[in-house]
Protein backbone atom coordinates (compact mmCIF):
# COMPACT_ATOMS: atom_id res chain seq x y z
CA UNK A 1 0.00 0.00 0.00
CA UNK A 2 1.45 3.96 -1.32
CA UNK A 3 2.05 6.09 1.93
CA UNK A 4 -0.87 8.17 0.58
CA UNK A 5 -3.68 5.47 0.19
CA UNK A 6 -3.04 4.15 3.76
CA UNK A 7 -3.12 7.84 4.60
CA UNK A 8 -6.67 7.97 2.99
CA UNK A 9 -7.47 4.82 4.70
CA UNK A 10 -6.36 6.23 8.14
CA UNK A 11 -8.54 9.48 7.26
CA UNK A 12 -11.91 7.38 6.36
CA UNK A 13 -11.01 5.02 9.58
CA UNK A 14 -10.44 7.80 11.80
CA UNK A 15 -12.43 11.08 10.59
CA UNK A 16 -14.88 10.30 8.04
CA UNK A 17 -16.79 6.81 9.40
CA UNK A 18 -18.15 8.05 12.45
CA UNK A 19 -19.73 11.15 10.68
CA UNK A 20 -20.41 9.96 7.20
CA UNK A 21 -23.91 9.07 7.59
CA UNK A 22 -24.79 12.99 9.18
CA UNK A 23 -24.44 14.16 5.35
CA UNK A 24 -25.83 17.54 6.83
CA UNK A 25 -26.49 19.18 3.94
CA UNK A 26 -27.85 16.51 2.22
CA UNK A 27 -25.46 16.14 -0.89
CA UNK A 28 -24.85 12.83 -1.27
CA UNK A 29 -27.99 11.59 -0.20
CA UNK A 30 -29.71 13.89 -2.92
CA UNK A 31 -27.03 12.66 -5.60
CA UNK A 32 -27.76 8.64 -4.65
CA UNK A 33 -31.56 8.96 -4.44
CA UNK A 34 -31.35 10.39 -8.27
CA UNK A 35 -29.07 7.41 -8.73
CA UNK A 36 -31.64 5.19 -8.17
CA UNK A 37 -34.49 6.90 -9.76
CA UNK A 38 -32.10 6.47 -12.82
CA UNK A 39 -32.52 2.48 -11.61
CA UNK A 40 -35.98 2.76 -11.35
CA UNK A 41 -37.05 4.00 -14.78
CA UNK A 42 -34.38 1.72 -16.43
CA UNK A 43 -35.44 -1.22 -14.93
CA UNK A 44 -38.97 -0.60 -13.13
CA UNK A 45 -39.83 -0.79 -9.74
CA UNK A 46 -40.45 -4.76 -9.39
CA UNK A 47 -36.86 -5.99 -10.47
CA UNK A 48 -36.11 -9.45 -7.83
CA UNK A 49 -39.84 -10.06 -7.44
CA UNK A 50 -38.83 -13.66 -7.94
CA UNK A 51 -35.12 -14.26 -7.73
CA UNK A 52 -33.31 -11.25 -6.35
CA UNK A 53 -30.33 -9.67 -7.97
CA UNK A 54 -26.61 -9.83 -7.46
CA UNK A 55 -25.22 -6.31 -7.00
CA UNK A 56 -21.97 -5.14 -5.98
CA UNK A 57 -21.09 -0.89 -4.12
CA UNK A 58 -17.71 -0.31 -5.26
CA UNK A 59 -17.23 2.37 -2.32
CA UNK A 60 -19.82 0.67 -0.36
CA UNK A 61 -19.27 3.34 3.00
CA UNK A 62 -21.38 2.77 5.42
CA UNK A 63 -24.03 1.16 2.63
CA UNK A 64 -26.09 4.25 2.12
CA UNK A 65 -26.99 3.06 -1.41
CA UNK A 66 -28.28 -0.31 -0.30
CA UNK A 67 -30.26 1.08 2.20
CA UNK A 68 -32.03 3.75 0.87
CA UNK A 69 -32.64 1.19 -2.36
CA UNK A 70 -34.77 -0.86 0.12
CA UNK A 71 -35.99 2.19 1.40
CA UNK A 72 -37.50 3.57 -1.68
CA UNK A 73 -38.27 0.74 -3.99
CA UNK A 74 -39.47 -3.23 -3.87
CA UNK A 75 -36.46 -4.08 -5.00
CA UNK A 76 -34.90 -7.53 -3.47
CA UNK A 77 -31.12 -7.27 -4.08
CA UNK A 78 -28.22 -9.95 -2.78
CA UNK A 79 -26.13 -6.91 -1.74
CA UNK A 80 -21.89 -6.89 -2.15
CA UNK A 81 -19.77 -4.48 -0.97
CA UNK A 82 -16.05 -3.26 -1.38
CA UNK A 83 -14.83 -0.46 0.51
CA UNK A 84 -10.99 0.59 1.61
CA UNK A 85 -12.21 1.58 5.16
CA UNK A 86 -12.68 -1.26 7.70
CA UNK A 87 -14.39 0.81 9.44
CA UNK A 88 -16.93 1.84 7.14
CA UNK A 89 -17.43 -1.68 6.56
CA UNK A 90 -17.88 -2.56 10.01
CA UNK A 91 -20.73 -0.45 10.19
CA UNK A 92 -21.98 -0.92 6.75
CA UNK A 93 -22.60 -4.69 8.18
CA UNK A 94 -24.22 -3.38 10.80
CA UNK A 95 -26.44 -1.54 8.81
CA UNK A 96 -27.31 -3.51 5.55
CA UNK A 97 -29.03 -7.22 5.96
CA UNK A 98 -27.05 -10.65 4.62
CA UNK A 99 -24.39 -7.82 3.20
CA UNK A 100 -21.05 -9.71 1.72
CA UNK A 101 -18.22 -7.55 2.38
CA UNK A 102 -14.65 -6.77 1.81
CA UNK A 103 -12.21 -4.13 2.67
CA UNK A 104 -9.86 -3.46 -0.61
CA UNK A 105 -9.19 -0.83 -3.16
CA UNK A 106 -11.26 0.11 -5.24
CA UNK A 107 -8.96 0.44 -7.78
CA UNK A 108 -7.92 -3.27 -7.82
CA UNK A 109 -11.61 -4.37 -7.98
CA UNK A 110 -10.75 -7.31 -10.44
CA UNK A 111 -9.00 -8.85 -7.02
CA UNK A 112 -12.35 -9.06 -5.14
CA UNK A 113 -15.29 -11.41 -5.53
CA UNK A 114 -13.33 -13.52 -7.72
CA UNK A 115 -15.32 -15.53 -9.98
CA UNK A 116 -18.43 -13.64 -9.99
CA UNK A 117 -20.40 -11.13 -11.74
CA UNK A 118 -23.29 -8.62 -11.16
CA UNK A 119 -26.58 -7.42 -12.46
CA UNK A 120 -25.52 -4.14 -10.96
CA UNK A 121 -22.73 -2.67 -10.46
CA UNK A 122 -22.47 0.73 -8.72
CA UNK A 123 -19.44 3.34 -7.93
CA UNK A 124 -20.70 6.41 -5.44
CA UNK A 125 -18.19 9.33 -5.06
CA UNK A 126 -15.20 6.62 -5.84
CA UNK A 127 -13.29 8.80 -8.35
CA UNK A 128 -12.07 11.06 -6.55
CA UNK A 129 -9.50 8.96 -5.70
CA UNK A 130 -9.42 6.40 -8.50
CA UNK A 131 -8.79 7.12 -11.77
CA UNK A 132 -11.79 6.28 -14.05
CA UNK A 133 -10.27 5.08 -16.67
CA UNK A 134 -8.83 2.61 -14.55
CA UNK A 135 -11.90 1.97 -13.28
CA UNK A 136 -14.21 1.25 -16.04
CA UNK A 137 -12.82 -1.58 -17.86
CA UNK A 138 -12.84 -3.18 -14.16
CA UNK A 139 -15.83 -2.50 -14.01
CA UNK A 140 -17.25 -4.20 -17.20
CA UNK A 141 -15.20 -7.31 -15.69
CA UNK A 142 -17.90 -7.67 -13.25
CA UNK A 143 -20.67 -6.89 -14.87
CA UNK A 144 -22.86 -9.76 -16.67
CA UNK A 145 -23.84 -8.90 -20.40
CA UNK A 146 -26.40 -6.20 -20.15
CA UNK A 147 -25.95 -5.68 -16.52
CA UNK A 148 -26.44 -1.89 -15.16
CA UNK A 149 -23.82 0.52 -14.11
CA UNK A 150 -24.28 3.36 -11.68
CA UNK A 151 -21.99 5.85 -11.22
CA UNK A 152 -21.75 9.11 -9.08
CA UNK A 153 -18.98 11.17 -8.43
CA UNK A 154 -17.87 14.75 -8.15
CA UNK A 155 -16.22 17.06 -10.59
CA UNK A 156 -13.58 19.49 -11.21
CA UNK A 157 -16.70 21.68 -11.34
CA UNK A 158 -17.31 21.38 -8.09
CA UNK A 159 -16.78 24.03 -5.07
CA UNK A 160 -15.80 26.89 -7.77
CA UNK A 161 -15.97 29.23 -4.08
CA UNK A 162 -13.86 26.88 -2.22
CA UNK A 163 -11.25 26.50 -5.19
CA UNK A 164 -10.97 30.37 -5.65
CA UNK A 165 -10.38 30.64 -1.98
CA UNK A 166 -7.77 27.68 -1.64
CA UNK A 167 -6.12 29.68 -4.58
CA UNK A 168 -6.58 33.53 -2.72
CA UNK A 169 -3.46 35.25 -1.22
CA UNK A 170 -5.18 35.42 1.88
CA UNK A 171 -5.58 31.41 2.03
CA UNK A 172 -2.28 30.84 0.90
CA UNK A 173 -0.29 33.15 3.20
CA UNK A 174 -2.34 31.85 6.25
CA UNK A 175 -1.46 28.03 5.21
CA UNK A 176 1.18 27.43 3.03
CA UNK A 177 0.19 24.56 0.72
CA UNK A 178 3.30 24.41 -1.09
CA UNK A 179 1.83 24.70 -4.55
CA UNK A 180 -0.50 22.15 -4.13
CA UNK A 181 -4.13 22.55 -5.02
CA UNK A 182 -7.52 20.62 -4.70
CA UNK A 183 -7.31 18.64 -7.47
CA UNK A 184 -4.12 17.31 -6.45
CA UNK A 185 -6.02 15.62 -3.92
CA UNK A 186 -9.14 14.60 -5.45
CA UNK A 187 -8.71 13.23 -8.78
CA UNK A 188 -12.55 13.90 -10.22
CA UNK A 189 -13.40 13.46 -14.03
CA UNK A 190 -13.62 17.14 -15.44
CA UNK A 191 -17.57 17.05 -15.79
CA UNK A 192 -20.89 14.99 -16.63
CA UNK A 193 -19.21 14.67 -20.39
CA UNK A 194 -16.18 13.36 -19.63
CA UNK A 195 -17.70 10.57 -17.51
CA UNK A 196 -19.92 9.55 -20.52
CA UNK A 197 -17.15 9.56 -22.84
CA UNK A 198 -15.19 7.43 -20.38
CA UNK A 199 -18.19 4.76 -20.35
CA UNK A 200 -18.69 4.47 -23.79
CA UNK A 201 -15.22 3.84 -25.15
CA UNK A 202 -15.44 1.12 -22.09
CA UNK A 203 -17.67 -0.82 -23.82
CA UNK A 204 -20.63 0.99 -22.06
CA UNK A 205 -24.14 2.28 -23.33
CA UNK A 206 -25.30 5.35 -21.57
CA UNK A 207 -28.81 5.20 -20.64
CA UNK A 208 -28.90 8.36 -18.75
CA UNK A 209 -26.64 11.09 -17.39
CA UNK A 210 -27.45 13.97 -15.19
CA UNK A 211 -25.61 16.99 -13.31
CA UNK A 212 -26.49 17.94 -9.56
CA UNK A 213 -24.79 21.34 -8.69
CA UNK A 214 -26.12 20.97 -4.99
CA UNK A 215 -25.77 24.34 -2.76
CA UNK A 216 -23.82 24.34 0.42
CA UNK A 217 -23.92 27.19 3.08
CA UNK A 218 -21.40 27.61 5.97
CA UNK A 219 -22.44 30.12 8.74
CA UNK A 220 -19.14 29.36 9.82
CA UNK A 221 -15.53 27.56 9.99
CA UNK A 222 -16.93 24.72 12.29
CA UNK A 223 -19.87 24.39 9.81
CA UNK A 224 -17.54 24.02 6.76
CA UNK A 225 -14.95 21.46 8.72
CA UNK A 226 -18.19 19.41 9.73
CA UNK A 227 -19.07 19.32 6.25
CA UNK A 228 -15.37 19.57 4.01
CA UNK A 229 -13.69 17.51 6.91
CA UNK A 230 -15.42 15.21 8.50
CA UNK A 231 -17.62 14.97 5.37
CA UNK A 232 -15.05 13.33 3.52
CA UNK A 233 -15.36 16.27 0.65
CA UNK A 234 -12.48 17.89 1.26
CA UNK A 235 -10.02 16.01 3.79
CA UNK A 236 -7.12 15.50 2.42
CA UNK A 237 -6.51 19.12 1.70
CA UNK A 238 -7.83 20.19 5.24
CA UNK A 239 -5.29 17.89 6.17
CA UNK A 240 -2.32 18.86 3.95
CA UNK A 241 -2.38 22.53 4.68
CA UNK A 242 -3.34 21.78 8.71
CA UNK A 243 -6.93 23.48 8.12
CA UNK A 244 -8.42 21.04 10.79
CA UNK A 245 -5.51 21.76 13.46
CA UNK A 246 -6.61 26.07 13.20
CA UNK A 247 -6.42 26.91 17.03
CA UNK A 248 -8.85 30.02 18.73
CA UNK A 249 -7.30 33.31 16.46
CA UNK A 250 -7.19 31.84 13.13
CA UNK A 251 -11.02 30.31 13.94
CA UNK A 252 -11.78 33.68 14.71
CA UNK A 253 -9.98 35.91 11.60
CA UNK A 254 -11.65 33.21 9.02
CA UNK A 255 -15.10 33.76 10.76
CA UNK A 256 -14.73 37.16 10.04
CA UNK A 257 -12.79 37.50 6.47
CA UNK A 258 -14.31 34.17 4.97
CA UNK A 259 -17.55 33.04 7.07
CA UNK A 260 -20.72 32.85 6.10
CA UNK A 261 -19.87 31.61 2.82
CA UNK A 262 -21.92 29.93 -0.26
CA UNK A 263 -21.10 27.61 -3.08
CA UNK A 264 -22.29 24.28 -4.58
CA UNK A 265 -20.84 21.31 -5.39
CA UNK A 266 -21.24 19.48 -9.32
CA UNK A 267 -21.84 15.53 -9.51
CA UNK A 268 -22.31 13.38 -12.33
CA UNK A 269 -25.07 11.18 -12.06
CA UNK A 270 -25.05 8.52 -14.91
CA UNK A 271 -26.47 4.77 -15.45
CA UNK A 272 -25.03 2.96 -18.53
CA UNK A 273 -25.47 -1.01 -19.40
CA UNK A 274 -22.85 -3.04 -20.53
CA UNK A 275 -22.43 -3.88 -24.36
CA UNK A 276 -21.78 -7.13 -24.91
């Protein structure tokens, strides 16, 4: 394992499981419920009536997509999950009935589950730290002919605000980031298109593709690190640049030169079936 995935691992472990599921804004519960509408009116709402289906989370968290799936539809699923966090699979097993988990990369996907293959295969804010191209043909792997791909993940779009700041003379005298910037953190595709392109020259048709550009408000620094930090949206950077660490003064300057403060975030939302 690099030095920076078990770094990502320790930050998932340590900072994002126990408040993942908060999601206090409601941004990626708003980008997985469209997910599965997508599911819905490509497949109905009585799919595993008889025999349910096999699908596998790539990213399974704390199995927020399974969940709300049973939640919100009739569908009977035999539910997989891979996830790099141990801890978010702990609880995801706590959470989500007869689940079949493992705790991997999601970048080596071909190494889990060997020997079988989905109906469904989906990937939920995954790319920001795997490469999609890397991930797509991996994908197809486990997919059986025909068999449904749902994808959701940020772009480069996202946070314009946030990425204007991170780059503002004010933000980069305060903490030095060395040169670095968000998206050498998180790795998103560029936007919605890119994503489709990706999918199709995988062997992928595109059945539908949307763009969420959620809004986010922070009244203040604690209610950006609550969402940016322990959120998961932004941690490595907090990290990097010691954002999280800020003691009494700086709290107090960046409540009053940056806080309250709007933006929105941009995901891709797209379901595509496997050619072949």
């Amino acid at each position: 394992m690099t030095t920076e995935a078990a770094r990502i691992r320790r930050q998932y472990d340590e900072v994002i499981a126990p408040h993942y599921d908060r999601d206090p804004q409601g941004v990626a519960g708003g980008a997985v419920d469209l997910a599965i509408e997508q599911l819905v009116e490509a497949r109905g709402d009585a799919v595993g009536i008889g025999e349910p289906i096999d699908a596998l989370d790539v990213g399974v968290g704390t199995g927020r997509f399974f969940r709300r799936l049973r939640a919100t539809t009739s569908w009977r699923v035999r539910p997989h999950g891979l996830d790099a966090s141990a801890e978010m699979i702990r609880i995801a097993e706590a959470e989500v009935e007869d689940l079949v988990a493992s705790v991997g990369d999601g970048g080596a996907l071909e190494s889990h589950f060997a020997g079988r293959r989905f109906e469904l295969v989906s990937t939920h804010f995954v790319t920001g730290y795997v490469p999609l191209p890397s991930v797509a043909p991996q994908v197809r792997g486990k997919l059986l002919p025909g068999g449904l791909w749902s994808f959701v993940g940020g772009t480069r779009r996202g946070f314009p605000g946030l990425r204007a700041l991170a780059e503002s003379r004010f933000f980069r005298l305060a903490f030095p980031t060395r040169g670095r910037r968000i998206d050498d953190h998180v790795i998103n595709p560029d936007d919605t298109g890119e994503v489709t392109r990706v999918l199709e020259a995988a062997g992928f048709e595109v059945v539908a593709a949307e763009t969420l550009r959620p809004p986010v408000a922070f009244r203040d620094f604690d209610r950006f690190l609550e969402f940016a930090y322990e959120g998961g949206w932004l941690t490595p950077l907090i990290e990097a640049v010691g954002l999280h660490r800020a003691g009494r003064l700086t709290r107090a300057v960046l409540n009053r030169n940056v806080f309250p403060r709007t933006d929105h975030h941009e995901i891709a939302v797209v379901l595509a079936r496997r050619n072949g």
